[in-house]
N, C-alpha and C. Protein backbone atom coordinates (compact mmCIF):
# COMPACT_ATOMS: atom_id res chain seq x y z
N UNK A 1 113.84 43.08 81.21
CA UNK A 1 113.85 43.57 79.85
C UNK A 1 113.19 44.94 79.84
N UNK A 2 113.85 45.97 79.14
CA UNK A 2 113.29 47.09 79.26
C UNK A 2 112.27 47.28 78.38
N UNK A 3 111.26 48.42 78.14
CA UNK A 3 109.73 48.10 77.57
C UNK A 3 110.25 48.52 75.81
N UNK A 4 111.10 49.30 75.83
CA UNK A 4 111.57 49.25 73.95
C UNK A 4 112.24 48.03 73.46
N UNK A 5 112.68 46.88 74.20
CA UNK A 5 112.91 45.59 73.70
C UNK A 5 111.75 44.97 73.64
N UNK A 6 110.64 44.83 73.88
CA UNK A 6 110.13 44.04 73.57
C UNK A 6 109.27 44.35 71.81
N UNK A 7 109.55 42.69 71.51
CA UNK A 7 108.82 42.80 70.36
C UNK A 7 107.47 42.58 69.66
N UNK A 8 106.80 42.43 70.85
CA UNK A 8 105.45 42.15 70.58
C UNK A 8 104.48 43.84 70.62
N UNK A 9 105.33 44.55 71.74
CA UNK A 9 104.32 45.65 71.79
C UNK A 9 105.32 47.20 71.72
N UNK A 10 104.57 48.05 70.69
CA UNK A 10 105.45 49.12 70.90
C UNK A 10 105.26 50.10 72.05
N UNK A 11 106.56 51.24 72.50
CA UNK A 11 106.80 51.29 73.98
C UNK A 11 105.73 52.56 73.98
N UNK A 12 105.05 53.19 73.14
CA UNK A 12 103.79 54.17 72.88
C UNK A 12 102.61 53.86 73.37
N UNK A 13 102.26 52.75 72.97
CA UNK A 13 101.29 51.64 73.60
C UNK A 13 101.34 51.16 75.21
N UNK A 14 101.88 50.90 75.44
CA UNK A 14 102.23 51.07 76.87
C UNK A 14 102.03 51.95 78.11
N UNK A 15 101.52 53.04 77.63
CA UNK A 15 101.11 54.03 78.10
C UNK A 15 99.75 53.63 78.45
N UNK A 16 99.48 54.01 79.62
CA UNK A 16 97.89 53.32 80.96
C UNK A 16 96.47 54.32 80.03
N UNK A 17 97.65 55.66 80.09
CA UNK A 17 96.27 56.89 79.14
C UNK A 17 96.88 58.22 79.08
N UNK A 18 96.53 59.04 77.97
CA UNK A 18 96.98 59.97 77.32
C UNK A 18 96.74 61.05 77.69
N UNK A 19 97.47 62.03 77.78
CA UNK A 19 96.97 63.61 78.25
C UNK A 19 96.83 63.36 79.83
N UNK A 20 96.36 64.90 80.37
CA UNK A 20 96.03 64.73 81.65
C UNK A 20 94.55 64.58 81.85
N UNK A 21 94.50 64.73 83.32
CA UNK A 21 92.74 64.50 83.81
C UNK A 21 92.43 66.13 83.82
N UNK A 22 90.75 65.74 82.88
CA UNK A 22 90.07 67.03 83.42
C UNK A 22 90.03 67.41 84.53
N UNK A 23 89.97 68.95 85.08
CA UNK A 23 89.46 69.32 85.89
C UNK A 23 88.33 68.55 86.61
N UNK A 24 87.44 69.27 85.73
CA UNK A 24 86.38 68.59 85.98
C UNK A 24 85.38 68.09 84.95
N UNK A 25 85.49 66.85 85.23
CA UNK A 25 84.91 65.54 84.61
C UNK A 25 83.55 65.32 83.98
N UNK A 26 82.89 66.24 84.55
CA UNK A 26 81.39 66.46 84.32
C UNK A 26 80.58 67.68 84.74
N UNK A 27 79.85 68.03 84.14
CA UNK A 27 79.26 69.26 84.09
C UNK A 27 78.31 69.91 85.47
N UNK A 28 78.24 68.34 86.29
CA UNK A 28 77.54 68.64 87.43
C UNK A 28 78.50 68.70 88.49
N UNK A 29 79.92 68.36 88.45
CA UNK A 29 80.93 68.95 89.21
C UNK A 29 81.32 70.05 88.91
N UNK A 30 81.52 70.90 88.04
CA UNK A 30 81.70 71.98 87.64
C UNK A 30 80.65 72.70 88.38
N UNK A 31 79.18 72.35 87.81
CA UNK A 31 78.25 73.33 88.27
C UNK A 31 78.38 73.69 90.03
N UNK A 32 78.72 72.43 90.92
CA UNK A 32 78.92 71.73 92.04
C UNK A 32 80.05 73.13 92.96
N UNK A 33 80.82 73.04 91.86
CA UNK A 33 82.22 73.84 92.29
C UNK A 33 81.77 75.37 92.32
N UNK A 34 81.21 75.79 91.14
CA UNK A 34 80.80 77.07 90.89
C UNK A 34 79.50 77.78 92.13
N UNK A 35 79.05 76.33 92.59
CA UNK A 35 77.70 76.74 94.12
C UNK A 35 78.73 77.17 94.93
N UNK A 36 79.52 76.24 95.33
CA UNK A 36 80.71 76.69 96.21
C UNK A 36 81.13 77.84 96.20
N UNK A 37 81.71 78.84 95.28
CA UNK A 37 82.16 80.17 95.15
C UNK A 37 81.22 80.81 95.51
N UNK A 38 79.76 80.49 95.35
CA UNK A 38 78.14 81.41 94.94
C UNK A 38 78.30 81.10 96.29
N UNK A 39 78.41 80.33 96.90
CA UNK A 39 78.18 80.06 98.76
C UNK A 39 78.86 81.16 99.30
N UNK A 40 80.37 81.03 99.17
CA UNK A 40 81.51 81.40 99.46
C UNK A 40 81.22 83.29 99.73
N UNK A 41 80.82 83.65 98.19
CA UNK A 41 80.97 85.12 98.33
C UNK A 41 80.18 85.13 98.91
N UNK A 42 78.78 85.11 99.40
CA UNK A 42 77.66 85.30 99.89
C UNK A 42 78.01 84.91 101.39
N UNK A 43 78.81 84.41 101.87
CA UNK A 43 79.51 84.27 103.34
C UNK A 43 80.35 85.03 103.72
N UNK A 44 80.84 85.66 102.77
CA UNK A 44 82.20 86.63 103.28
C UNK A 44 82.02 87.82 102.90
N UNK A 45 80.88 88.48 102.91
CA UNK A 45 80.96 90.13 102.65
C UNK A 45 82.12 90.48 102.72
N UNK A 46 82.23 92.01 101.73
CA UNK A 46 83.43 93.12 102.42
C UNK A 46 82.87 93.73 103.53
N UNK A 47 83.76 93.81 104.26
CA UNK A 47 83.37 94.76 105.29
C UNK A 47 83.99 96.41 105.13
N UNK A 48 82.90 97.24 105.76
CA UNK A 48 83.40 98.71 105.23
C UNK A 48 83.65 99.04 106.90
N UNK A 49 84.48 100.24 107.42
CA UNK A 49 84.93 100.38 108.79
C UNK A 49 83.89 102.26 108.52
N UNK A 50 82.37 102.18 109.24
CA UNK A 50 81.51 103.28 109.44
C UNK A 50 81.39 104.16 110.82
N UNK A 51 81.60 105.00 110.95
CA UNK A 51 81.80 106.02 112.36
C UNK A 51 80.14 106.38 112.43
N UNK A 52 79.83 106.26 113.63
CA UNK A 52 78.24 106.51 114.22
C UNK A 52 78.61 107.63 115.50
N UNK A 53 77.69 108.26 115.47
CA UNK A 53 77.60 109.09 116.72
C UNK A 53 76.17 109.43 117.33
N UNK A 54 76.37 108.74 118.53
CA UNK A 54 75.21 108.78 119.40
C UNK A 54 75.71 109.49 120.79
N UNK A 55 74.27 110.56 121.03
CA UNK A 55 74.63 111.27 122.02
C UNK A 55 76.11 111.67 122.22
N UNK A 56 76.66 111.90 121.52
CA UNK A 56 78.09 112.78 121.15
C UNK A 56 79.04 111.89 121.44
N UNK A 57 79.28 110.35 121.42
CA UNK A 57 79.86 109.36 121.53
C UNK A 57 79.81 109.00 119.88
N UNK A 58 81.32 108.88 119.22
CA UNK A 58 81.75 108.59 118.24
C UNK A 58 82.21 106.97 118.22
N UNK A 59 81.41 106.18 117.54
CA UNK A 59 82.46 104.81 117.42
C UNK A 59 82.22 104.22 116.18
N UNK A 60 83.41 103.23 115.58
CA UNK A 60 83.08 102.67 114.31
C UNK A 60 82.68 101.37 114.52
N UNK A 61 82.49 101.13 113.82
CA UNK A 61 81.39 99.71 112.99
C UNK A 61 82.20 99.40 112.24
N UNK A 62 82.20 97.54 112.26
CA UNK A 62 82.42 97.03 110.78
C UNK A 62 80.88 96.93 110.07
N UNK A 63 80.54 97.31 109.03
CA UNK A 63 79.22 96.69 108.38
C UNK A 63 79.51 96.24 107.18
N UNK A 64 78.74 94.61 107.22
CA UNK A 64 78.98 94.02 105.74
C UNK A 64 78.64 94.66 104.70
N UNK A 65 79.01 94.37 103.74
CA UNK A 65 79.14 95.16 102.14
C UNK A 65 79.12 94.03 101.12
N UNK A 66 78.11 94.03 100.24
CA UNK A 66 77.92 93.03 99.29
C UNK A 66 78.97 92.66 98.67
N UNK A 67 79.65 91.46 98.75
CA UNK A 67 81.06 91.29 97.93
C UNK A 67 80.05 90.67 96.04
N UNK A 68 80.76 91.45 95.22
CA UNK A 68 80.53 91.15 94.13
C UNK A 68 80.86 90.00 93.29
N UNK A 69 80.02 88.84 92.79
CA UNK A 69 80.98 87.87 92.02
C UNK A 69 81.04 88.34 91.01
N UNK A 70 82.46 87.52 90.43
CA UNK A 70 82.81 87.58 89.21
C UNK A 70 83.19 86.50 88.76
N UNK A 71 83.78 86.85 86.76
CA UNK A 71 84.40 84.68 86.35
C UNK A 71 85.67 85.15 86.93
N UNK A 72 86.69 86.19 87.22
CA UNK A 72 88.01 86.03 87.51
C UNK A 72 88.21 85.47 89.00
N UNK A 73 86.92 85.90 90.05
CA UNK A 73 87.11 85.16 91.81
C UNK A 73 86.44 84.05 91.48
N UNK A 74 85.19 83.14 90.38
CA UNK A 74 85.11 82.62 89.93
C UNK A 74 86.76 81.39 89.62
N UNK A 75 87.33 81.81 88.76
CA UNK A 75 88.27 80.99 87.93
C UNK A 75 89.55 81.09 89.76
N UNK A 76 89.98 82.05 90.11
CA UNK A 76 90.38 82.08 91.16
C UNK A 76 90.19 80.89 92.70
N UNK A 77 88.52 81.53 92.56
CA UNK A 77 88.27 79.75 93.96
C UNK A 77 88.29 78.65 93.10
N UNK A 78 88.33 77.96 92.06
CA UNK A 78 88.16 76.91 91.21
C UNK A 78 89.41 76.14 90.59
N UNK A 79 90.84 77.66 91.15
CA UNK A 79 92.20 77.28 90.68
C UNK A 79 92.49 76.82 89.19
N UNK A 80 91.22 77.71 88.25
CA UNK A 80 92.01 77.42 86.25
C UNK A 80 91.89 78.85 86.22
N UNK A 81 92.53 78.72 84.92
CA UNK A 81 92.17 80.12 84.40
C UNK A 81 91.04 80.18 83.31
N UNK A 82 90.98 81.77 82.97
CA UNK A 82 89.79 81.97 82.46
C UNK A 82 89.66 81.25 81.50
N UNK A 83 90.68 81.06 80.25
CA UNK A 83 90.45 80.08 78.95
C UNK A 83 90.19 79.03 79.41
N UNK A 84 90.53 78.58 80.74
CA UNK A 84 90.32 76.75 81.00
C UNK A 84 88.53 76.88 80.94
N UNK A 85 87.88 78.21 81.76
CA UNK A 85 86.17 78.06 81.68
C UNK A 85 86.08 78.13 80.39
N UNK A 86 86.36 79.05 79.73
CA UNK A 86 85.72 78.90 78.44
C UNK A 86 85.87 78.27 77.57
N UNK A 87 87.16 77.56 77.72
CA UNK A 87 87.45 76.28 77.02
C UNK A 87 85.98 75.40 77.57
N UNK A 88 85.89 75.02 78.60
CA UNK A 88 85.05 74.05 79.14
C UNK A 88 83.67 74.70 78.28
N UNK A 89 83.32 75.91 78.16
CA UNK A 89 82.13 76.10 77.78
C UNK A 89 81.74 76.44 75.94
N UNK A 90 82.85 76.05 75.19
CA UNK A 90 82.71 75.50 74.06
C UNK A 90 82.47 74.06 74.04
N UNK A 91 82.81 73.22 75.05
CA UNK A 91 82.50 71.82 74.89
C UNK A 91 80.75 71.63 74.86
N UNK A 92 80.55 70.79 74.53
CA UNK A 92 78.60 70.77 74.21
C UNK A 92 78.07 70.14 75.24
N UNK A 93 78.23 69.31 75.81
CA UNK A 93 78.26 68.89 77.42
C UNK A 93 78.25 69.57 78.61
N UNK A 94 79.19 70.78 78.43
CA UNK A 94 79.35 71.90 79.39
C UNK A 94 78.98 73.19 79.42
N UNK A 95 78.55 73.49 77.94
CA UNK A 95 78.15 74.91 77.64
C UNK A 95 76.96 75.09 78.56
N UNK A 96 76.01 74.25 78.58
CA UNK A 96 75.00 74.74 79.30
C UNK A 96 75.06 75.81 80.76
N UNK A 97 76.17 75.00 81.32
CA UNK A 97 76.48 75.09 82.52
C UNK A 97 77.24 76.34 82.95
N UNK A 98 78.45 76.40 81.77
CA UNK A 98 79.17 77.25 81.55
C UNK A 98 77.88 78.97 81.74
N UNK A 99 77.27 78.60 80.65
CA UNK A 99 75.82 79.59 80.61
C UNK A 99 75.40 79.85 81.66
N UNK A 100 74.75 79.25 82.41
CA UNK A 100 74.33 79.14 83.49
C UNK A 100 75.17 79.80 84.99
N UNK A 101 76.47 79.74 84.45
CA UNK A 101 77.73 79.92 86.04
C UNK A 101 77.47 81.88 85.40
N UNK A 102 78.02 82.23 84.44
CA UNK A 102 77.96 83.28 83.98
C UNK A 102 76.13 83.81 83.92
N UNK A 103 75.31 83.37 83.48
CA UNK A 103 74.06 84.19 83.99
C UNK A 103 74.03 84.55 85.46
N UNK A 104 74.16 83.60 86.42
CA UNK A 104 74.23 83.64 87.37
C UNK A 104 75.11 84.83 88.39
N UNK A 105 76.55 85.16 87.79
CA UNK A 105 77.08 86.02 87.99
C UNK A 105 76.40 87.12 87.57
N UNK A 106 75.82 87.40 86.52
CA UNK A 106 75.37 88.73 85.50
C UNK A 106 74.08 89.32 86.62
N UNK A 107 73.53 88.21 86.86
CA UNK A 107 72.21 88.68 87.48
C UNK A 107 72.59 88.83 88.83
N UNK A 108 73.31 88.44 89.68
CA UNK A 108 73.97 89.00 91.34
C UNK A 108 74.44 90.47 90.66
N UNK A 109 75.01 90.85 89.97
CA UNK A 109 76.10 91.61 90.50
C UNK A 109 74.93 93.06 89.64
N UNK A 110 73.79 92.52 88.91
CA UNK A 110 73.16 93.70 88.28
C UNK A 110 71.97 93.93 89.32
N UNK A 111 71.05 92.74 90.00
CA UNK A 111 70.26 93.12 91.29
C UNK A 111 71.14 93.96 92.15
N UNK A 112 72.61 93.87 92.82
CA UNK A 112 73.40 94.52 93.17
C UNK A 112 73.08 96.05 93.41
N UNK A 113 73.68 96.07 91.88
CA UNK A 113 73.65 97.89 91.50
C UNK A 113 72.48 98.46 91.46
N UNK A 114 71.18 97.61 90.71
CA UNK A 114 69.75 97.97 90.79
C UNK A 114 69.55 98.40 92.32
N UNK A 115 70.10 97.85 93.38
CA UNK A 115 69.60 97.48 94.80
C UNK A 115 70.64 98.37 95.52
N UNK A 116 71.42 99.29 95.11
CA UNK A 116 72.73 100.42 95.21
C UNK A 116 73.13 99.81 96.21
N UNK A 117 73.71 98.41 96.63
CA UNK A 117 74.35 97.88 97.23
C UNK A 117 75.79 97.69 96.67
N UNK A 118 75.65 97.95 95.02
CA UNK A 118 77.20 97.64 94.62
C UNK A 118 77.43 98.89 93.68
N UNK A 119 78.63 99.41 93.27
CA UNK A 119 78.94 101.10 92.55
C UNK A 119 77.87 100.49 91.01
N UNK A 120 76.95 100.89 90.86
CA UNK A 120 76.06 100.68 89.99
C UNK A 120 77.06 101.20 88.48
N UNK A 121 78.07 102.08 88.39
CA UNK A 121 78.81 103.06 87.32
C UNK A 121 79.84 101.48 87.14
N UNK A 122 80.65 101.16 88.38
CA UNK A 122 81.34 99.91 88.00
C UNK A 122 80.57 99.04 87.78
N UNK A 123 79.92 98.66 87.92
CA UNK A 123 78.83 97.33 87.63
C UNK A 123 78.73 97.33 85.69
N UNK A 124 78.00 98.85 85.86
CA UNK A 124 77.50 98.67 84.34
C UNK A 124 78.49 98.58 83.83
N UNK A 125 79.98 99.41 83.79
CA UNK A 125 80.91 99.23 83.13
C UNK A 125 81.16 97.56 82.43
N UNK A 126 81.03 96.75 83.47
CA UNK A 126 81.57 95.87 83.72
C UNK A 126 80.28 94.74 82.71
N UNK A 127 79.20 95.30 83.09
CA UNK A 127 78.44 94.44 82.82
C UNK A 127 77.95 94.91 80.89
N UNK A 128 79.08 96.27 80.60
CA UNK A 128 78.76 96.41 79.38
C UNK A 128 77.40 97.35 79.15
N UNK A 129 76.79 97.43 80.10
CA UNK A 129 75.60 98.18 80.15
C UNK A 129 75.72 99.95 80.32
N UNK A 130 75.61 100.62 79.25
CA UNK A 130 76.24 102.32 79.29
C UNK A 130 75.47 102.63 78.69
N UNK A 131 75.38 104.24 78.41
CA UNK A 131 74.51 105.05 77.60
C UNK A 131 75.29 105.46 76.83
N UNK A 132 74.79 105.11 75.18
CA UNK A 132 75.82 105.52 74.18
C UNK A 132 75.57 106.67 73.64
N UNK A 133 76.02 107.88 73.85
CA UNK A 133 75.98 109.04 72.91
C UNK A 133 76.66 109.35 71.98
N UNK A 134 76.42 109.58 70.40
CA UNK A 134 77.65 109.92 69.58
C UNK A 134 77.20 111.56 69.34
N UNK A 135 78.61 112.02 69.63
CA UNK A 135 78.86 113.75 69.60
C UNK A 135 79.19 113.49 68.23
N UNK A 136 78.83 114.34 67.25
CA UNK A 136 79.81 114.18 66.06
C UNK A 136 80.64 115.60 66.32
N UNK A 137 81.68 116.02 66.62
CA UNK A 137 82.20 117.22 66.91
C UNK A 137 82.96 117.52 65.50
N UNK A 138 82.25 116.65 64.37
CA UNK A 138 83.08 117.37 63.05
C UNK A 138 82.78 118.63 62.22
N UNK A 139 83.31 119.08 61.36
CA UNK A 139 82.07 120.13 60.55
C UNK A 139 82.72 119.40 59.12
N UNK A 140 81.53 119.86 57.90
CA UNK A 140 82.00 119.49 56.45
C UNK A 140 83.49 119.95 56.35
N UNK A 141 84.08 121.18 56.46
CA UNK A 141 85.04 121.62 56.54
C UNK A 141 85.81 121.33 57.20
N UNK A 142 85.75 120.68 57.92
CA UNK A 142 87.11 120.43 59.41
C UNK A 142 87.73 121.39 59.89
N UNK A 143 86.57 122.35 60.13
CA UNK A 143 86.86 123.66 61.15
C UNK A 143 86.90 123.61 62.67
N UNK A 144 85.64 122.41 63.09
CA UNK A 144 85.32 122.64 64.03
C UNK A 144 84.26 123.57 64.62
N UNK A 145 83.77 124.58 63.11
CA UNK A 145 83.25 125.05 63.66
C UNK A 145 81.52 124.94 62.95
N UNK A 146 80.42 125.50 63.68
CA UNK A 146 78.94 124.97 62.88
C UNK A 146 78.95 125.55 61.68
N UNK A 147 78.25 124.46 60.50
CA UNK A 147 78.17 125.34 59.17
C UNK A 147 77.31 126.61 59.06
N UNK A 148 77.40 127.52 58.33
CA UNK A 148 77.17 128.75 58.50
C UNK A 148 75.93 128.94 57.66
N UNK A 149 74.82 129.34 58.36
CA UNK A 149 72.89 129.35 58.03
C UNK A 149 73.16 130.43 57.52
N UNK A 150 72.67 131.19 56.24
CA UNK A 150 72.71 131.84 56.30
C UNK A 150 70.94 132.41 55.99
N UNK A 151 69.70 132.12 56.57
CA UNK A 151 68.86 131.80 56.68
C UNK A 151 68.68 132.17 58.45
N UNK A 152 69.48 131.76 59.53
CA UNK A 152 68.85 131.82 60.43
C UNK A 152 69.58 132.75 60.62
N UNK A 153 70.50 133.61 59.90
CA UNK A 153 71.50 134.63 60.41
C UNK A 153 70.63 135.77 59.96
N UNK A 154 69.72 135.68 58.56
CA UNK A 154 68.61 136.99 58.59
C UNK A 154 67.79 136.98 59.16
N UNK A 155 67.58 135.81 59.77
CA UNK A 155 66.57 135.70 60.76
C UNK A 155 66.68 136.30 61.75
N UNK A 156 67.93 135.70 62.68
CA UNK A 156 68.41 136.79 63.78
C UNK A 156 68.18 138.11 63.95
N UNK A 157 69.15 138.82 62.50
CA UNK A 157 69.13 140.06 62.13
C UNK A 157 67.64 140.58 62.06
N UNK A 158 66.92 140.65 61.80
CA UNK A 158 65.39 140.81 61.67
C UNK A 158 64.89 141.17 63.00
N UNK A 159 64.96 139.74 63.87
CA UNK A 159 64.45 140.13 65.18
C UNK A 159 64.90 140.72 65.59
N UNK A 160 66.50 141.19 65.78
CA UNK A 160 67.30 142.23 66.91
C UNK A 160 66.49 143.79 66.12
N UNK A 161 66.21 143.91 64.81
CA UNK A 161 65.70 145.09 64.22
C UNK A 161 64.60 145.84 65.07
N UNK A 162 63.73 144.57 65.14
CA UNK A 162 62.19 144.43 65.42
C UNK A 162 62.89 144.70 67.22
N UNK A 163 63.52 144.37 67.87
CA UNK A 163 63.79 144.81 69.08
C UNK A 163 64.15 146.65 69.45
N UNK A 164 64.72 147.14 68.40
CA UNK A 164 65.30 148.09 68.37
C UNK A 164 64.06 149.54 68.51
């Protein structure tokens, strides 16, 4: 008998369980997964290819180079994407953690640049951290050009006099 004939149970019900399986299930597998990447980069420097010359003998070097984390090599070794973390870190169970994976990134990659092991200009970019200057390059007029003193212009005039 197929499961829509029967009349005791409807064929909706029947179903074992709904939706798919989390990722991850709990906040200490998550956190678990996210050591893994923190392991990971910290094992696999970039390597940069450096030319040395001793006693007029030229040869290169590989030398390691701080590989930088991030949430995208983050979300990358972990196989979700970024909304799947931050989905996870609106949940109240996981935010902590969520917090925690991202401090964690913030503070590697800013000792980093502090430590000119990583482009300190990309870092801050990245990390939002810049020096804000506002130019106002307007004038009342929308000339472009400075409003006109006419106070420091007899002033001028005066001293070039007194020069003369």
């Amino acid at each position: 008998m197929a499961y829509t004939e029967s009349p005791k149970i409807p064929f909706w019900k029947l179903r074992c369980k709904h939706g798919r399986d989390k990722i991850f299930s709990t906040p200490e597998i998550l956190w678990d997964s996210a050591c893994g990447y923190f392991e990971w980069v910290e094992a696999n420097p970039l390597m940069e290819t450096k030319a040395f010359a001793f006693q007029g003998v030229v040869t290169q070097e590989q030398v390691p180079k701080m590989r930088a984390m991030t949430i995208n090599g983050l979300c990358l070794y972990l196989s979700v994407g970024e909304t799947t973390l931050l989905d996870y870190g609106k949940r109240e169970d996981f935010s902590r953690v969520v917090e925690l994976i991202k401090k964690t990134i913030y503070e590697q990659k800013f000792t980093g640049a502090a430590a000119d092991l990583l482009n300190a200009n990309i870092i801050a970019r990245d990390l939002g951290l810049r020096d804000k200057t506002d130019v106002d390059h307007s004038s009342k007029d929308g000339s472009m050009s400075p409003a006109f003193d006419e106070d420091k212009y007899k002033a001028a005039q005066d001293k070039m006099k007194e020069l003369d």
